[in-house]
PDB file of N, CA and C in Angstrom:
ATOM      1  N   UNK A   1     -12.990 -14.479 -11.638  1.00  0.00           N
ATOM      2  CA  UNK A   1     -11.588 -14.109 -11.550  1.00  0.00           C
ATOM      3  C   UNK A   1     -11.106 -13.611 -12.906  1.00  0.00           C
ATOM      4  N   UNK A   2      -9.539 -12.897 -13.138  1.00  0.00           N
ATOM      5  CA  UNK A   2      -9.604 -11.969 -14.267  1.00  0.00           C
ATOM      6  C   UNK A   2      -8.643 -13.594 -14.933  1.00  0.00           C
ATOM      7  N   UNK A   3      -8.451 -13.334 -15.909  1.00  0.00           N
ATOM      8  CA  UNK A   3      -7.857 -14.108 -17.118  1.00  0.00           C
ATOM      9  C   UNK A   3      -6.231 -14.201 -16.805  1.00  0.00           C
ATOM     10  N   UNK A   4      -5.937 -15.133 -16.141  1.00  0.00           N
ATOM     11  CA  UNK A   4      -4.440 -15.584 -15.895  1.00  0.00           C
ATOM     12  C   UNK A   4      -3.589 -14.829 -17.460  1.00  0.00           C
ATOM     13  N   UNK A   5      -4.365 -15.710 -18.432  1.00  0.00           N
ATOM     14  CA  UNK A   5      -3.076 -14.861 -19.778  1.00  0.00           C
ATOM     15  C   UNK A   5      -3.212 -13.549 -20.505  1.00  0.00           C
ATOM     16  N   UNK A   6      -3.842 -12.877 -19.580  1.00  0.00           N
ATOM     17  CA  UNK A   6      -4.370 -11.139 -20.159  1.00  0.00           C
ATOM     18  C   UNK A   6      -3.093 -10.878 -20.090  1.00  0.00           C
ATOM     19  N   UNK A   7      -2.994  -9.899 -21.296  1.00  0.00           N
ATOM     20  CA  UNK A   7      -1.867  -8.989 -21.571  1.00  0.00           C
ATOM     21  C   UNK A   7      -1.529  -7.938 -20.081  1.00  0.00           C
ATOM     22  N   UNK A   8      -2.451  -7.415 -19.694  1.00  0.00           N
ATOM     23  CA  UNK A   8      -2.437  -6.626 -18.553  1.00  0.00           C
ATOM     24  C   UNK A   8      -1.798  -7.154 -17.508  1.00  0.00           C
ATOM     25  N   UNK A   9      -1.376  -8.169 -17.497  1.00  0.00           N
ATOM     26  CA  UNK A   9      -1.083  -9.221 -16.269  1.00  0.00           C
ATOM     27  C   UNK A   9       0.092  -8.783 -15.676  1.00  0.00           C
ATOM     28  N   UNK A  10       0.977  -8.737 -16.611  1.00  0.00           N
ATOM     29  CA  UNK A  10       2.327  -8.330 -16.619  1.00  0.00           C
ATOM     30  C   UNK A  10       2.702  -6.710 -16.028  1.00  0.00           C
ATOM     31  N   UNK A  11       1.993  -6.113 -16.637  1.00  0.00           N
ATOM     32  CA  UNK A  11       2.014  -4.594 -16.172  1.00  0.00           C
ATOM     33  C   UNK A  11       1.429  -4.095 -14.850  1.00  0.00           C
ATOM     34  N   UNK A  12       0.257  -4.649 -14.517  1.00  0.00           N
ATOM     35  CA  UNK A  12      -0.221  -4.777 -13.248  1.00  0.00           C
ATOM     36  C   UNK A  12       0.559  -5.477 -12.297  1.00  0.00           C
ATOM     37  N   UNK A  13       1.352  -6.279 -12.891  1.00  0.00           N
ATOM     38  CA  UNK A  13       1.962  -6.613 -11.406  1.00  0.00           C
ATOM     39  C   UNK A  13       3.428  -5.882 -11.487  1.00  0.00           C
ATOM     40  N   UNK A  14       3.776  -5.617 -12.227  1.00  0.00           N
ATOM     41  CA  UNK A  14       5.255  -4.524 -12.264  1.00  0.00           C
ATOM     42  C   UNK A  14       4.334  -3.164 -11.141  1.00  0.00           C
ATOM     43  N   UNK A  15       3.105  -2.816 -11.408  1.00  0.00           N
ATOM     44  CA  UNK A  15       2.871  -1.971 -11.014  1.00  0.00           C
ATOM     45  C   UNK A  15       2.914  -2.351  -9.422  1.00  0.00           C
ATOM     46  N   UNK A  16       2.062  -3.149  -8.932  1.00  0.00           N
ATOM     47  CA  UNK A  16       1.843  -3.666  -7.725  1.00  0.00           C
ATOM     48  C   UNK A  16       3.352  -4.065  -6.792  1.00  0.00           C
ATOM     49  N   UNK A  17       4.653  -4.324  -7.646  1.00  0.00           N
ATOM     50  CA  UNK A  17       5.344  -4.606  -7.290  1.00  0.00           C
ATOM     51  C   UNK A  17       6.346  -2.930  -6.870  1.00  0.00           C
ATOM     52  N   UNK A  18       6.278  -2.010  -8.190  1.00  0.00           N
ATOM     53  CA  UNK A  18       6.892  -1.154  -7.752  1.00  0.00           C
ATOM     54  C   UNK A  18       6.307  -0.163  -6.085  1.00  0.00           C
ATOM     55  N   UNK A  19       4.939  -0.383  -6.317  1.00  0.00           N
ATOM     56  CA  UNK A  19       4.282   0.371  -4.959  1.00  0.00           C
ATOM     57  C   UNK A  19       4.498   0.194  -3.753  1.00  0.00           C
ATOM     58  N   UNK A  20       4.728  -1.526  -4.144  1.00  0.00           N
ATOM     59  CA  UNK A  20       4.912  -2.570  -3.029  1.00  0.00           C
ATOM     60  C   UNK A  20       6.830  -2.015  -2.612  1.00  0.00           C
ATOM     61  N   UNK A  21       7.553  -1.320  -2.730  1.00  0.00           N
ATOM     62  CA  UNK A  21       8.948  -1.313  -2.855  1.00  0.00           C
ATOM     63  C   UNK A  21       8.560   0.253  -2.442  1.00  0.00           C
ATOM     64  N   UNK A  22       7.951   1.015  -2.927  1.00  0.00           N
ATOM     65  CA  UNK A  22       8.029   2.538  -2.510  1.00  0.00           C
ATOM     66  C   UNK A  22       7.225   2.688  -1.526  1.00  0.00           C
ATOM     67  N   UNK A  23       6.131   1.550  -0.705  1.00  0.00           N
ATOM     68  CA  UNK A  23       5.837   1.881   0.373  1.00  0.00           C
ATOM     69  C   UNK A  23       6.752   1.731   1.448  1.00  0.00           C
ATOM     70  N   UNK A  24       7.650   0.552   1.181  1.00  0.00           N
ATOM     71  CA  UNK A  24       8.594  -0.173   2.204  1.00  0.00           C
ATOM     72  C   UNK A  24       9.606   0.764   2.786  1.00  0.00           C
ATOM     73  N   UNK A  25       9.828   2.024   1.175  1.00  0.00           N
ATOM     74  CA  UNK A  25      10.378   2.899   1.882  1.00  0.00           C
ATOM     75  C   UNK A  25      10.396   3.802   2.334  1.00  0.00           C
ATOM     76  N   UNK A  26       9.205   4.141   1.833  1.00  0.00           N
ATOM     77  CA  UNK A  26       8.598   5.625   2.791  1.00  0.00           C
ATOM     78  C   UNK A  26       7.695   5.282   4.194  1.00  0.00           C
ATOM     79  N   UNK A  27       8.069   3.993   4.593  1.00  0.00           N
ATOM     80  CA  UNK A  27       7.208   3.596   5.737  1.00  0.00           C
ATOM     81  C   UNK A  27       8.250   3.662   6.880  1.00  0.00           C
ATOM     82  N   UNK A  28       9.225   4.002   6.703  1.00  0.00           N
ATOM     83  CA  UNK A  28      10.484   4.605   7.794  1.00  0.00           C
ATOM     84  C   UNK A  28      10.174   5.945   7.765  1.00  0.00           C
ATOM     85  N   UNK A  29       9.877   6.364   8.190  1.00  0.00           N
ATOM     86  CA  UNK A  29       9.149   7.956   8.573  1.00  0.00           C
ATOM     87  C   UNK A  29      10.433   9.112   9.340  1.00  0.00           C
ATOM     88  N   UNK A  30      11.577   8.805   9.021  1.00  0.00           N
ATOM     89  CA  UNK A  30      12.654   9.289   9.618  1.00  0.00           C
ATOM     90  C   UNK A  30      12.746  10.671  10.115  1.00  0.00           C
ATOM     91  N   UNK A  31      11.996  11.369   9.308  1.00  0.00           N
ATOM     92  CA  UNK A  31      11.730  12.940   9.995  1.00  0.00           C
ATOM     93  C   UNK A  31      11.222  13.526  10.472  1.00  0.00           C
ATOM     94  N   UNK A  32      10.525  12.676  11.097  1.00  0.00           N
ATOM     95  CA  UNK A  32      10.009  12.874  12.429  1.00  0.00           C
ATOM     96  C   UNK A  32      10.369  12.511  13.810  1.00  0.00           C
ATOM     97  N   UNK A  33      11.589  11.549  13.874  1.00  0.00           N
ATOM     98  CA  UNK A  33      12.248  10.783  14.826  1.00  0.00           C
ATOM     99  C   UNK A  33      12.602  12.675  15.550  1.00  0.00           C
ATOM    100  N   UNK A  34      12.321  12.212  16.990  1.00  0.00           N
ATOM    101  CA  UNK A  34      12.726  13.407  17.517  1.00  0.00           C
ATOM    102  C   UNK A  34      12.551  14.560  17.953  1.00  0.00           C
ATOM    103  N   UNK A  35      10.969  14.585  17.249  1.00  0.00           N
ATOM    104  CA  UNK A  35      10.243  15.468  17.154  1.00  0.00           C
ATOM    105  C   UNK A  35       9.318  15.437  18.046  1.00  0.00           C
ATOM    106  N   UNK A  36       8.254  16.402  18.775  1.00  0.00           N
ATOM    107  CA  UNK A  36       6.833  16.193  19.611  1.00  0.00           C
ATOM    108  C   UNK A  36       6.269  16.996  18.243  1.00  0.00           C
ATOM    109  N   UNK A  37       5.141  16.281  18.493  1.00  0.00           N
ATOM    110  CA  UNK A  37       3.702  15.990  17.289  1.00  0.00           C
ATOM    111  C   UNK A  37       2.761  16.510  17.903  1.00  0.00           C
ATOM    112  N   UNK A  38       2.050  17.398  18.051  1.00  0.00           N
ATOM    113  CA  UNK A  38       0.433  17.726  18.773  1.00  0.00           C
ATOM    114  C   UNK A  38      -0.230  17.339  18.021  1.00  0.00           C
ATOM    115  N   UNK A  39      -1.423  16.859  18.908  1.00  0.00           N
ATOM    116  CA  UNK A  39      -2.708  16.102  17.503  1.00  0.00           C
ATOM    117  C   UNK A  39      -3.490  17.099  17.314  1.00  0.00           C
ATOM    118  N   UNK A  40      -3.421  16.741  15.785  1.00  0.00           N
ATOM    119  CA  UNK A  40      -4.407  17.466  14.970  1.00  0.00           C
ATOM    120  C   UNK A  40      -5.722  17.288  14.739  1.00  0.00           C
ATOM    121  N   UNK A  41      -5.830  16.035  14.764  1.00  0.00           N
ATOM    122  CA  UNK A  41      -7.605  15.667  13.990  1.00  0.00           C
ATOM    123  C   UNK A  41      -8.315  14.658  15.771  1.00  0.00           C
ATOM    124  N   UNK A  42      -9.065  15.421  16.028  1.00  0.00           N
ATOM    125  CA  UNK A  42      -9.917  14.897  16.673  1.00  0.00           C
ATOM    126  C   UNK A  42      -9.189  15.142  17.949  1.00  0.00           C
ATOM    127  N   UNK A  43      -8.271  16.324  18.252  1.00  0.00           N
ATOM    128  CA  UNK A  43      -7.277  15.989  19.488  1.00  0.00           C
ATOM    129  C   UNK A  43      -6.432  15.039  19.476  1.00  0.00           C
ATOM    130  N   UNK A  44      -6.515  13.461  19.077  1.00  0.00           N
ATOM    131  CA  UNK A  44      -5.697  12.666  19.150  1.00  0.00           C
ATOM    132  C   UNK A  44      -4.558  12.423  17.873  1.00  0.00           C
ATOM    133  N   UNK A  45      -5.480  12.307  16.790  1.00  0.00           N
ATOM    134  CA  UNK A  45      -4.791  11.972  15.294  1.00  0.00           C
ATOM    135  C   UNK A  45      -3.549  12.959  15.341  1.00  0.00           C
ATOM    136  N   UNK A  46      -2.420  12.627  14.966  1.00  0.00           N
ATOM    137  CA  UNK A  46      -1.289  13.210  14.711  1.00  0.00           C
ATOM    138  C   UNK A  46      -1.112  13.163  13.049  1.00  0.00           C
ATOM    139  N   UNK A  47      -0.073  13.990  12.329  1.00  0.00           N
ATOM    140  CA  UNK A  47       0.418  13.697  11.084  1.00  0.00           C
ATOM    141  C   UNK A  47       0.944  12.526  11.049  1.00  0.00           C
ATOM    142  N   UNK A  48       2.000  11.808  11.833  1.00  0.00           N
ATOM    143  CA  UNK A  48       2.402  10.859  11.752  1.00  0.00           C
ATOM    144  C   UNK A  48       1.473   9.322  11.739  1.00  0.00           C
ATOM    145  N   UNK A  49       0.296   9.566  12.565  1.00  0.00           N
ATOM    146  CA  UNK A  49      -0.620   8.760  12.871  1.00  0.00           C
ATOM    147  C   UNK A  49      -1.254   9.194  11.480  1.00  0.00           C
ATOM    148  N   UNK A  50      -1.756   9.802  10.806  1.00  0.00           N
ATOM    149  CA  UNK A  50      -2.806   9.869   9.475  1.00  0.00           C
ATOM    150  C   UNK A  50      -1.182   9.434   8.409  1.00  0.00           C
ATOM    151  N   UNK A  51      -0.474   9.789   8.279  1.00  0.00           N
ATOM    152  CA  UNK A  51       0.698   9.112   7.569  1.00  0.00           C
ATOM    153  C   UNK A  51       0.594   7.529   7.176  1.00  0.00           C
ATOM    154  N   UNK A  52       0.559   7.027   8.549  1.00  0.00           N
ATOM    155  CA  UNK A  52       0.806   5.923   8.913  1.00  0.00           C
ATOM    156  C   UNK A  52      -0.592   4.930   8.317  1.00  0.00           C
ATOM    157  N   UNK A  53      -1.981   5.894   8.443  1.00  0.00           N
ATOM    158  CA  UNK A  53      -2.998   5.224   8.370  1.00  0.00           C
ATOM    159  C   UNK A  53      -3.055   5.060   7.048  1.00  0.00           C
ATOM    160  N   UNK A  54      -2.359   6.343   6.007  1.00  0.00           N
ATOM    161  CA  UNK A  54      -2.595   6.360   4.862  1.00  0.00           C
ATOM    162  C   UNK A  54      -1.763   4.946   3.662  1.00  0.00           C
ATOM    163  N   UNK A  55      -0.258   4.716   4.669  1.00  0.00           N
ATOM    164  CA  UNK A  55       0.889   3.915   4.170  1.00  0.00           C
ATOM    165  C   UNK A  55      -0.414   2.667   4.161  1.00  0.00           C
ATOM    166  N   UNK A  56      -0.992   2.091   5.438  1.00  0.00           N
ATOM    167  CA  UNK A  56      -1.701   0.937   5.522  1.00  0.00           C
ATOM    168  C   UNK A  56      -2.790   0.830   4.777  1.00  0.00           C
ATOM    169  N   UNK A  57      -3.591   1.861   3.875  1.00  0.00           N
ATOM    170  CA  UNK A  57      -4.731   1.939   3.499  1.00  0.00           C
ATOM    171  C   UNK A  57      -4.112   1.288   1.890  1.00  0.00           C
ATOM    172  N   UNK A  58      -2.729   2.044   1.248  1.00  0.00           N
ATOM    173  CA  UNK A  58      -2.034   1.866   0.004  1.00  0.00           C
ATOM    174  C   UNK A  58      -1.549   0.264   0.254  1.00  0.00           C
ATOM    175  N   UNK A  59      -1.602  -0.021   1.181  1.00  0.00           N
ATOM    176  CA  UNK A  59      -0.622  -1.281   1.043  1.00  0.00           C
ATOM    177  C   UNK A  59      -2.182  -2.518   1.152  1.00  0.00           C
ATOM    178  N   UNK A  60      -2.983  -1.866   2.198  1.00  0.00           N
ATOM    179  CA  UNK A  60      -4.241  -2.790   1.850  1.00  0.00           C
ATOM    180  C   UNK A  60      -5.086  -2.805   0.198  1.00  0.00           C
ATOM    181  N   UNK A  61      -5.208  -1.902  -0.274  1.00  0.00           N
ATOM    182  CA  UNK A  61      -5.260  -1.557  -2.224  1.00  0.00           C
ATOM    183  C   UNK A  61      -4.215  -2.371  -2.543  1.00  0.00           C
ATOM    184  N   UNK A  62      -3.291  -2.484  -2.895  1.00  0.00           N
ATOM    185  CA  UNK A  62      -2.449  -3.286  -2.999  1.00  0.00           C
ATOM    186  C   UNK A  62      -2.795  -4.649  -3.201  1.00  0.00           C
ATOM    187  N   UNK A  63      -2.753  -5.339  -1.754  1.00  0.00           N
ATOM    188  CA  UNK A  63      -3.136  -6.302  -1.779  1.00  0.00           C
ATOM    189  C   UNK A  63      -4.852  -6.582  -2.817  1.00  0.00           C
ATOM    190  N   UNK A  64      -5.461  -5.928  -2.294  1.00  0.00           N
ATOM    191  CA  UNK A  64      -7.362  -6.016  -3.314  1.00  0.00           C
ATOM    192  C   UNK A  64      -6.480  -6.378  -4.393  1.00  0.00           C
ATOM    193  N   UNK A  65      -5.631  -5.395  -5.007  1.00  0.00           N
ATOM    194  CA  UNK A  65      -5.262  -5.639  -6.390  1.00  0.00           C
ATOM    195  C   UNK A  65      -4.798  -6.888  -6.783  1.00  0.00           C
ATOM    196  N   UNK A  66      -3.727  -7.249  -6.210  1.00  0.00           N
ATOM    197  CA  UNK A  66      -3.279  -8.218  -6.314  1.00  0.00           C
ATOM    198  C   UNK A  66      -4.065  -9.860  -6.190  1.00  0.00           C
ATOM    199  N   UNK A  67      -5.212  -9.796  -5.254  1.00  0.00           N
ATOM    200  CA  UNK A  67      -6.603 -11.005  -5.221  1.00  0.00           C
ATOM    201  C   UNK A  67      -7.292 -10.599  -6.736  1.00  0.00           C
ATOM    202  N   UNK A  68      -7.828  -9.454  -7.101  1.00  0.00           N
ATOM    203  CA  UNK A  68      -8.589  -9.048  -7.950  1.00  0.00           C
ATOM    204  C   UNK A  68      -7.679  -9.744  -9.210  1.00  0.00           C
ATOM    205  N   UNK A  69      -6.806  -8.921  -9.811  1.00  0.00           N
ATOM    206  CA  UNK A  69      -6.505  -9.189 -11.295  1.00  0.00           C
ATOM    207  C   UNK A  69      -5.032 -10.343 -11.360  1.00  0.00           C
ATOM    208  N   UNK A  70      -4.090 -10.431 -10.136  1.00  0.00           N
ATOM    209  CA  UNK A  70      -3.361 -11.056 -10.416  1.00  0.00           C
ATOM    210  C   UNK A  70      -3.395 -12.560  -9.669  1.00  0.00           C
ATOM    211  N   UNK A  71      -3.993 -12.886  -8.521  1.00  0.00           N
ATOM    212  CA  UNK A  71      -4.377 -14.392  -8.126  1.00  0.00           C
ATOM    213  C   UNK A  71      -4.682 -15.259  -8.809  1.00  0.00           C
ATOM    214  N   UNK A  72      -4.290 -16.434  -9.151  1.00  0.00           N
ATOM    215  CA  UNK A  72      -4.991 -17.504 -10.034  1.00  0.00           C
ATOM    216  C   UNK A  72      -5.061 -18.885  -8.856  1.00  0.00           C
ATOM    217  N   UNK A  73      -6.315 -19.134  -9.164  1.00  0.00           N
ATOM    218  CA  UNK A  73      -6.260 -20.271  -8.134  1.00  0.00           C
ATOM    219  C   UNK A  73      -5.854 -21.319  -8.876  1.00  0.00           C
ATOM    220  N   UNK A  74      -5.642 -22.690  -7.772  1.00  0.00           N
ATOM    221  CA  UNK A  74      -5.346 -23.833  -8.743  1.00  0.00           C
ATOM    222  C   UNK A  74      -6.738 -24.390  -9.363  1.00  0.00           C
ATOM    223  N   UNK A  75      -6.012 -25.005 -10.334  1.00  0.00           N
ATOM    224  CA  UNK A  75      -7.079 -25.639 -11.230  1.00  0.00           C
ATOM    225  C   UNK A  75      -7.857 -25.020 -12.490  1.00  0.00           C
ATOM    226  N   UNK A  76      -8.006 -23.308 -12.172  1.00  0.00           N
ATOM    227  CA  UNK A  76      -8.272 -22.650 -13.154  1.00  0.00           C
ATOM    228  C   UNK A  76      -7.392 -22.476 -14.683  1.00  0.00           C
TER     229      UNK A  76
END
């Protein structure tokens, strides 16, 4: 596990935190409300659907990050 009192600690999680706040809001997809979508990728995949896959892929990184450098278990 990474070093609870690394200097980096602090900045990495400002970082993790701001991403964590700009996914929340670009995960309301508002401009598309209203719209018909034809799929693009594979016949089925839509923009909104690869959008969507992409919001969950950033928010799963996210999390890695957050186990990786900022988790401290107890006792350590």
């Amino acid at each position: 596990m990474s070093n609870p009192n690394s200097p980096n600690r602090g900045a990495i999680g400002a970082f993790v935190f701001i991403m964590a706040v700009f996914l929340m809001i670009i995960r309301v997809d508002w401009w598309w409300w209203g719209k018909k979508v034809e799929p693009l990728v594979f016949g089925w995949l839509s923009y909104p659907m690869l959008y969507q896959l992409g919001i969950w892929l950033a928010g799963y990184g996210l999390v890695a990050i957050t186990v990786k450098y900022l988790w401290v278990e107890p006792g350590e």
